[in-house]
PDB file of N, CA and C in Angstrom:
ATOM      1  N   UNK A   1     -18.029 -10.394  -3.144  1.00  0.00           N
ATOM      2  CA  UNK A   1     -18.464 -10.310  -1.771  1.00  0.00           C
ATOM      3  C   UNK A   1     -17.405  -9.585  -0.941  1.00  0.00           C
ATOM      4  N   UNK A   2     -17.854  -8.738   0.187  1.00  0.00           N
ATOM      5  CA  UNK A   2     -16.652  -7.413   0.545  1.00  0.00           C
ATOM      6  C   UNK A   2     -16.854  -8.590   2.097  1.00  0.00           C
ATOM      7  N   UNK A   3     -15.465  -8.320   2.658  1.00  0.00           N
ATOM      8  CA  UNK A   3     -15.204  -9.013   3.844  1.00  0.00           C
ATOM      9  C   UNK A   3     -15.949  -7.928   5.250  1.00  0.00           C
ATOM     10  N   UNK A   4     -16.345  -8.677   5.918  1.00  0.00           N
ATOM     11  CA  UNK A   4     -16.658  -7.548   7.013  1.00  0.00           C
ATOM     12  C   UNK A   4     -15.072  -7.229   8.259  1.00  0.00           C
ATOM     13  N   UNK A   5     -14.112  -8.190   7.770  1.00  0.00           N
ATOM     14  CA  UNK A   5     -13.042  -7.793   8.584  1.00  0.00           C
ATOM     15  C   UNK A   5     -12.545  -6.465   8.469  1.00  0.00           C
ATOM     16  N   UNK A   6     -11.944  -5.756   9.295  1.00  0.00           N
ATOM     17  CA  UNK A   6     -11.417  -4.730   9.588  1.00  0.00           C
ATOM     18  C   UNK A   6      -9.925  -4.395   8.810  1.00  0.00           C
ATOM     19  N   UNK A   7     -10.027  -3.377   7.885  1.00  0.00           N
ATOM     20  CA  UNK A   7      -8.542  -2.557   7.115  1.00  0.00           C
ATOM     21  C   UNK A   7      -7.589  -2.910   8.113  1.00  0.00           C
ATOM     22  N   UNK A   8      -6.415  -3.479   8.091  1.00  0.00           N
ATOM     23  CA  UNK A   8      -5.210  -2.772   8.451  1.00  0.00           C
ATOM     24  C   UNK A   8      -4.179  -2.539   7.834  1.00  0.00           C
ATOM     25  N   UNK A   9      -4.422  -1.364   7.883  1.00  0.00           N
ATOM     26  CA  UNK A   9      -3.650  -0.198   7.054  1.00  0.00           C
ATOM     27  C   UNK A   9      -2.026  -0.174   7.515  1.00  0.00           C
ATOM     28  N   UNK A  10      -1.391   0.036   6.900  1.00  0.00           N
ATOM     29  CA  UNK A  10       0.177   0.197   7.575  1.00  0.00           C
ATOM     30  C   UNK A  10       0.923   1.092   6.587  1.00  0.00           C
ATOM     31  N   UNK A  11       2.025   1.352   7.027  1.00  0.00           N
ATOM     32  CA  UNK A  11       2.692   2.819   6.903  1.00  0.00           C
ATOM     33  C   UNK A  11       4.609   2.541   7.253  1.00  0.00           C
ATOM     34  N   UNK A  12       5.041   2.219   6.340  1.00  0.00           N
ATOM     35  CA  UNK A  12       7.101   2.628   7.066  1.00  0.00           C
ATOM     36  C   UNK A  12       7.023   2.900   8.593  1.00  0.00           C
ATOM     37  N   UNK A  13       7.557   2.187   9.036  1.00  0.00           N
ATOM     38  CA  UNK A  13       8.331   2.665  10.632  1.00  0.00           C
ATOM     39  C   UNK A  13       8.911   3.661  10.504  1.00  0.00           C
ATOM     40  N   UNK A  14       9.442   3.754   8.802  1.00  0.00           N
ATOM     41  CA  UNK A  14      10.229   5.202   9.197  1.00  0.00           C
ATOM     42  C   UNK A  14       9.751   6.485   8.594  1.00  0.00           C
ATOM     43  N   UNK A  15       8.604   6.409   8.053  1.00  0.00           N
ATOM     44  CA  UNK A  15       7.494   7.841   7.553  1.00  0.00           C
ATOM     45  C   UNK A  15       7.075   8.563   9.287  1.00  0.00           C
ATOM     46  N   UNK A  16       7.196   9.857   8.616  1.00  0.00           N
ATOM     47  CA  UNK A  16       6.975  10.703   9.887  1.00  0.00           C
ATOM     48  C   UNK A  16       5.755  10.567  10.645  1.00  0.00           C
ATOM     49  N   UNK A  17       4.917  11.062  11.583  1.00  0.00           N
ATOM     50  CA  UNK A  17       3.930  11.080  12.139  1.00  0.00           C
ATOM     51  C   UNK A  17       2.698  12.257  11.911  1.00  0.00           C
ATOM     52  N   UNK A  18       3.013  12.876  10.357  1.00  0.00           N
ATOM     53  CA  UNK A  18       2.323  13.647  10.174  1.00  0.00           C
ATOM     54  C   UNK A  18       1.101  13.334   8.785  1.00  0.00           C
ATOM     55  N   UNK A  19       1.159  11.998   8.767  1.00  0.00           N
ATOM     56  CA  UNK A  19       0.261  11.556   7.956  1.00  0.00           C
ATOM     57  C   UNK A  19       0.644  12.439   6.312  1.00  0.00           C
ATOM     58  N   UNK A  20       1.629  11.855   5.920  1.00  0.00           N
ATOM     59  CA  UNK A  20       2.097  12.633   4.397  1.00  0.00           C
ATOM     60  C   UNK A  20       2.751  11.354   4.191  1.00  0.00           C
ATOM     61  N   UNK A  21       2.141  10.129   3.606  1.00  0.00           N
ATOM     62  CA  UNK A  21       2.830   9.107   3.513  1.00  0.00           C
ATOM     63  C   UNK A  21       1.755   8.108   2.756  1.00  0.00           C
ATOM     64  N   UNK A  22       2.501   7.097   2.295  1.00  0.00           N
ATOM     65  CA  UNK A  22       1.618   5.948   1.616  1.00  0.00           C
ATOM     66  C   UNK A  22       1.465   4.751   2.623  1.00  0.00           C
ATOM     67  N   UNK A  23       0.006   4.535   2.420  1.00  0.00           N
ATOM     68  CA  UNK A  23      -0.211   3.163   3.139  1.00  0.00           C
ATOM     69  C   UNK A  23      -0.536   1.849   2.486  1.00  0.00           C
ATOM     70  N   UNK A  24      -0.280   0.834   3.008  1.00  0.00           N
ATOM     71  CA  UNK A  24      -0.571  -0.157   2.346  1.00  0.00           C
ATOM     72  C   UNK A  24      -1.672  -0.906   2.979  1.00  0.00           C
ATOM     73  N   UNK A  25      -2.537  -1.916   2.331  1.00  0.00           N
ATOM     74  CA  UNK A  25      -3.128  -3.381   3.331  1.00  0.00           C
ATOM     75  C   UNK A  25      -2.873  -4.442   2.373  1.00  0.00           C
ATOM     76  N   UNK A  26      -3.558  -5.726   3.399  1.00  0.00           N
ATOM     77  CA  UNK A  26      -3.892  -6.735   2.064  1.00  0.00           C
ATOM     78  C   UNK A  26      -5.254  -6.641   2.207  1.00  0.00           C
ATOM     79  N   UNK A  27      -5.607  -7.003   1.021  1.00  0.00           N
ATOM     80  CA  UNK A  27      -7.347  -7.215   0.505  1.00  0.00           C
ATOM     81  C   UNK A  27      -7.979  -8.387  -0.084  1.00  0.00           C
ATOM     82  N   UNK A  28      -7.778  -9.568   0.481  1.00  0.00           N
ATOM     83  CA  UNK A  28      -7.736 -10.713   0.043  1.00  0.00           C
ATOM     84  C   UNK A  28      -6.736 -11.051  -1.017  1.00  0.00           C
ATOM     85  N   UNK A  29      -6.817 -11.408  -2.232  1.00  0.00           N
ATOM     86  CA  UNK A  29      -6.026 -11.562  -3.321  1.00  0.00           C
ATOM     87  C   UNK A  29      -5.594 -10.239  -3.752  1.00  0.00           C
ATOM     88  N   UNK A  30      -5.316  -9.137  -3.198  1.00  0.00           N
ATOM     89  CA  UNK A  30      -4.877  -8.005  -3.647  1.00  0.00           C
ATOM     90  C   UNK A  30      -4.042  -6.916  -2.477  1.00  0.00           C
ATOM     91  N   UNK A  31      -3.506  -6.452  -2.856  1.00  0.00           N
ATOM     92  CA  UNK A  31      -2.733  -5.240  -2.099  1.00  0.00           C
ATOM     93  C   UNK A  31      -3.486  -3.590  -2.317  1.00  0.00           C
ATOM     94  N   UNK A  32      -3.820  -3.145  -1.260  1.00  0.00           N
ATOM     95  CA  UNK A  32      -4.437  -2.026  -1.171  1.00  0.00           C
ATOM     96  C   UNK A  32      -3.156  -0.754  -1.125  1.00  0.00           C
ATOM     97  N   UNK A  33      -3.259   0.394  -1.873  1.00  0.00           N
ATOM     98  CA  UNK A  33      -2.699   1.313  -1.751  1.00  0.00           C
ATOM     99  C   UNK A  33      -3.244   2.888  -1.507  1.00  0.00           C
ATOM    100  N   UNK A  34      -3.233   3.499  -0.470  1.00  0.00           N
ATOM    101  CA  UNK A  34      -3.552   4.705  -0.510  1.00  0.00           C
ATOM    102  C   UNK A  34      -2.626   5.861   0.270  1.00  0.00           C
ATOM    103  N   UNK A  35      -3.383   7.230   0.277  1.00  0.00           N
ATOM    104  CA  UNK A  35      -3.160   8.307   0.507  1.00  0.00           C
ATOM    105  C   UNK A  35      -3.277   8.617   1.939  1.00  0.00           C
ATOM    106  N   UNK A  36      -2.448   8.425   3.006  1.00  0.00           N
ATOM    107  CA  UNK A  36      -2.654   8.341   4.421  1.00  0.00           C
ATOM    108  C   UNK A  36      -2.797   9.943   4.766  1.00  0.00           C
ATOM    109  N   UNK A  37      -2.943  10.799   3.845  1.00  0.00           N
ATOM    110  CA  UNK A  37      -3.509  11.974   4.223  1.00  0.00           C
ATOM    111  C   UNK A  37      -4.956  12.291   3.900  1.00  0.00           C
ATOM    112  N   UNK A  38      -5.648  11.168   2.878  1.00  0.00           N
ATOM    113  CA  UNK A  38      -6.762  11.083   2.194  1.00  0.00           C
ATOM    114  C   UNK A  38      -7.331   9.582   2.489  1.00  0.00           C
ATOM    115  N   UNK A  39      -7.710   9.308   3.829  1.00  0.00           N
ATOM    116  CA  UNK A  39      -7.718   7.874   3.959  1.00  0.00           C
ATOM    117  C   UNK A  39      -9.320   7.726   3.856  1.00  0.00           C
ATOM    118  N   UNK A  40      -9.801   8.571   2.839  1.00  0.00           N
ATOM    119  CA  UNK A  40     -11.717   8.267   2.664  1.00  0.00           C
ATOM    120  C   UNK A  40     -11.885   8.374   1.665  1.00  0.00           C
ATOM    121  N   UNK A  41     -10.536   8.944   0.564  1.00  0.00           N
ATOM    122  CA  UNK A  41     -10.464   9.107  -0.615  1.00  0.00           C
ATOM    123  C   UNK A  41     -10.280   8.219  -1.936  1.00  0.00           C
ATOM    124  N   UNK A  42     -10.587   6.876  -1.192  1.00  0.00           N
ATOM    125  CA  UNK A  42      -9.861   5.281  -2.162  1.00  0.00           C
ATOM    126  C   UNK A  42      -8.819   4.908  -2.071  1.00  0.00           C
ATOM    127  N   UNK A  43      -8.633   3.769  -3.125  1.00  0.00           N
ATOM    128  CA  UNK A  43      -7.217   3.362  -2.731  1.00  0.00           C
ATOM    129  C   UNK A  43      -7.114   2.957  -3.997  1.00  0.00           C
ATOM    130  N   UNK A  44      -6.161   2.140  -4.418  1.00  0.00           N
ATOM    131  CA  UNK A  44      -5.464   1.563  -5.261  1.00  0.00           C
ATOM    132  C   UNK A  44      -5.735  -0.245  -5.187  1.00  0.00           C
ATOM    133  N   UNK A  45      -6.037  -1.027  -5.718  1.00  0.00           N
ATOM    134  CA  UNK A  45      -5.488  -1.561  -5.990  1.00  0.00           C
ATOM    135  C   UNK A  45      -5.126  -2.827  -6.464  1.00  0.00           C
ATOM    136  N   UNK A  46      -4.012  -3.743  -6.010  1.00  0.00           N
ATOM    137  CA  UNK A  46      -3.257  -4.710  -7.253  1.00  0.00           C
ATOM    138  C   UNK A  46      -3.190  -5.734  -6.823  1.00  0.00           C
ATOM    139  N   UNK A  47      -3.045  -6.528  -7.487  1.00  0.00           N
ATOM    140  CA  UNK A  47      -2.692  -7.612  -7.401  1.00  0.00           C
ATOM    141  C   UNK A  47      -1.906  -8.397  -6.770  1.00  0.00           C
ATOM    142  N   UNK A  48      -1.616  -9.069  -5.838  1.00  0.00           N
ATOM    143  CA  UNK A  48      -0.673  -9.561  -4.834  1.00  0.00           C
ATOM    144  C   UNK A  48       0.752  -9.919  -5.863  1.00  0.00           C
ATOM    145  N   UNK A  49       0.295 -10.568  -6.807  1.00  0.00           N
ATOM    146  CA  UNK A  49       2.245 -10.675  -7.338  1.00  0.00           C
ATOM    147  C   UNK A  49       2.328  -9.579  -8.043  1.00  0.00           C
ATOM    148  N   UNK A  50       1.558  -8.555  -8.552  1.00  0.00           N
ATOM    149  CA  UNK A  50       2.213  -7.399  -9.535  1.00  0.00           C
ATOM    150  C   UNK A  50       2.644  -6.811  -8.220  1.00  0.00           C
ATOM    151  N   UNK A  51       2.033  -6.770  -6.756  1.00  0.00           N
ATOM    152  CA  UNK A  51       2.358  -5.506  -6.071  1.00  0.00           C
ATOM    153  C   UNK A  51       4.208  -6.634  -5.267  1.00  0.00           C
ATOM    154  N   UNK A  52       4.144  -7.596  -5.218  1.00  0.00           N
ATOM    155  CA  UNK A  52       5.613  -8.589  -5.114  1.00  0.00           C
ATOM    156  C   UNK A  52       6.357  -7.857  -6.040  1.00  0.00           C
ATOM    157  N   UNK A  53       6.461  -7.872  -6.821  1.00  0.00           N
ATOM    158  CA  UNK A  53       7.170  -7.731  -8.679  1.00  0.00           C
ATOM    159  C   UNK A  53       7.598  -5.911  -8.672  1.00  0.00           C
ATOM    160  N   UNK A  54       6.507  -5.291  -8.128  1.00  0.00           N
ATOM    161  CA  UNK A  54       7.066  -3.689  -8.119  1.00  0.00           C
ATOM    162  C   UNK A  54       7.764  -3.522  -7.250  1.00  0.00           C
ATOM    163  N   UNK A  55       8.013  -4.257  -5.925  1.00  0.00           N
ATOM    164  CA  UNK A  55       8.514  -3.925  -4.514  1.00  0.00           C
ATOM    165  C   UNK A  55       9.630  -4.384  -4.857  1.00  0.00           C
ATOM    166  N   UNK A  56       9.776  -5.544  -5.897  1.00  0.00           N
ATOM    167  CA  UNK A  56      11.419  -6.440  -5.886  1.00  0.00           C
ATOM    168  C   UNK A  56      11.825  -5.286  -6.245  1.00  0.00           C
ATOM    169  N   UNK A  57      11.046  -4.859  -7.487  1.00  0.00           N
ATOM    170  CA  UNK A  57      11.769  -3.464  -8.461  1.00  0.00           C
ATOM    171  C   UNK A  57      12.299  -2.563  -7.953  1.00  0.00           C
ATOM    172  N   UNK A  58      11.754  -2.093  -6.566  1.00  0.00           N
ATOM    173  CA  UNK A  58      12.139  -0.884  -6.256  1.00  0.00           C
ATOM    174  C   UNK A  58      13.331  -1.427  -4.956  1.00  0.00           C
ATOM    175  N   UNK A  59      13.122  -2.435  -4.670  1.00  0.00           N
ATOM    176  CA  UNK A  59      14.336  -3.062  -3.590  1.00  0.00           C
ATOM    177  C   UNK A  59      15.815  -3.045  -4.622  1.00  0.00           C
ATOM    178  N   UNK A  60      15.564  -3.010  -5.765  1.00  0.00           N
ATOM    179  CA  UNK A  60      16.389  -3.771  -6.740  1.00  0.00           C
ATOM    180  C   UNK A  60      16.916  -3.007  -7.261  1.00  0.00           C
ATOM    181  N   UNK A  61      16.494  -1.322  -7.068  1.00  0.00           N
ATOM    182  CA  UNK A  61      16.604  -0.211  -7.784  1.00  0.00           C
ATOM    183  C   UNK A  61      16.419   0.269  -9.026  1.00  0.00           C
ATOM    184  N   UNK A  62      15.372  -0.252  -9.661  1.00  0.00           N
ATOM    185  CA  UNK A  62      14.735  -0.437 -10.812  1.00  0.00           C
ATOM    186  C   UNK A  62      14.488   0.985 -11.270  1.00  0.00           C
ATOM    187  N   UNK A  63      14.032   1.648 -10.217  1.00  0.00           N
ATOM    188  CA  UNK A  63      13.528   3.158 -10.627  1.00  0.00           C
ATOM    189  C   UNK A  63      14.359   4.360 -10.108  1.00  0.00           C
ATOM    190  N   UNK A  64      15.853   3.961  -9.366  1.00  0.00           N
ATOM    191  CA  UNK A  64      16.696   5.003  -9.105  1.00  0.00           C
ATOM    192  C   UNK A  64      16.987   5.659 -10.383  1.00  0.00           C
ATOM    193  N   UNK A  65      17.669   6.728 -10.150  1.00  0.00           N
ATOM    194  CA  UNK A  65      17.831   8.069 -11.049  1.00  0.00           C
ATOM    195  C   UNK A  65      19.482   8.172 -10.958  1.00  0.00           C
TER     196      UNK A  65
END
């Protein structure tokens, strides 16, 4: 069953204002991910603790180079 509440979409305070950026929501039990230059184009998405678990990762520097 799809909620009739309203997306809110969000975006870094610190991504520019030219819509070239990733957005996030929540989606009940899940985390929405998309293309804030393609915002009719789908989204992504996961699971509320896999999308916890990638964010520690990347707070944690899991995927620096």
């Amino acid at each position: 069953m799809r909620s009739t509440e309203p997306i809110n979409w969000r975006k870094s305070s610190r991504s520019p204002n030219n819509n070239n950026c990733v957005e996030v929501a929540r989606l009940g039990n899940e985390a929405g991910v998309r293309d804030s230059k393609d915002p009719d184009g789908g989204h992504l998405a996961v699971p509320v603790p896999s999308w916890h678990r990638f964010i520690g990762a990347v707070k944690g520097g899991t995927f620096d180079r």
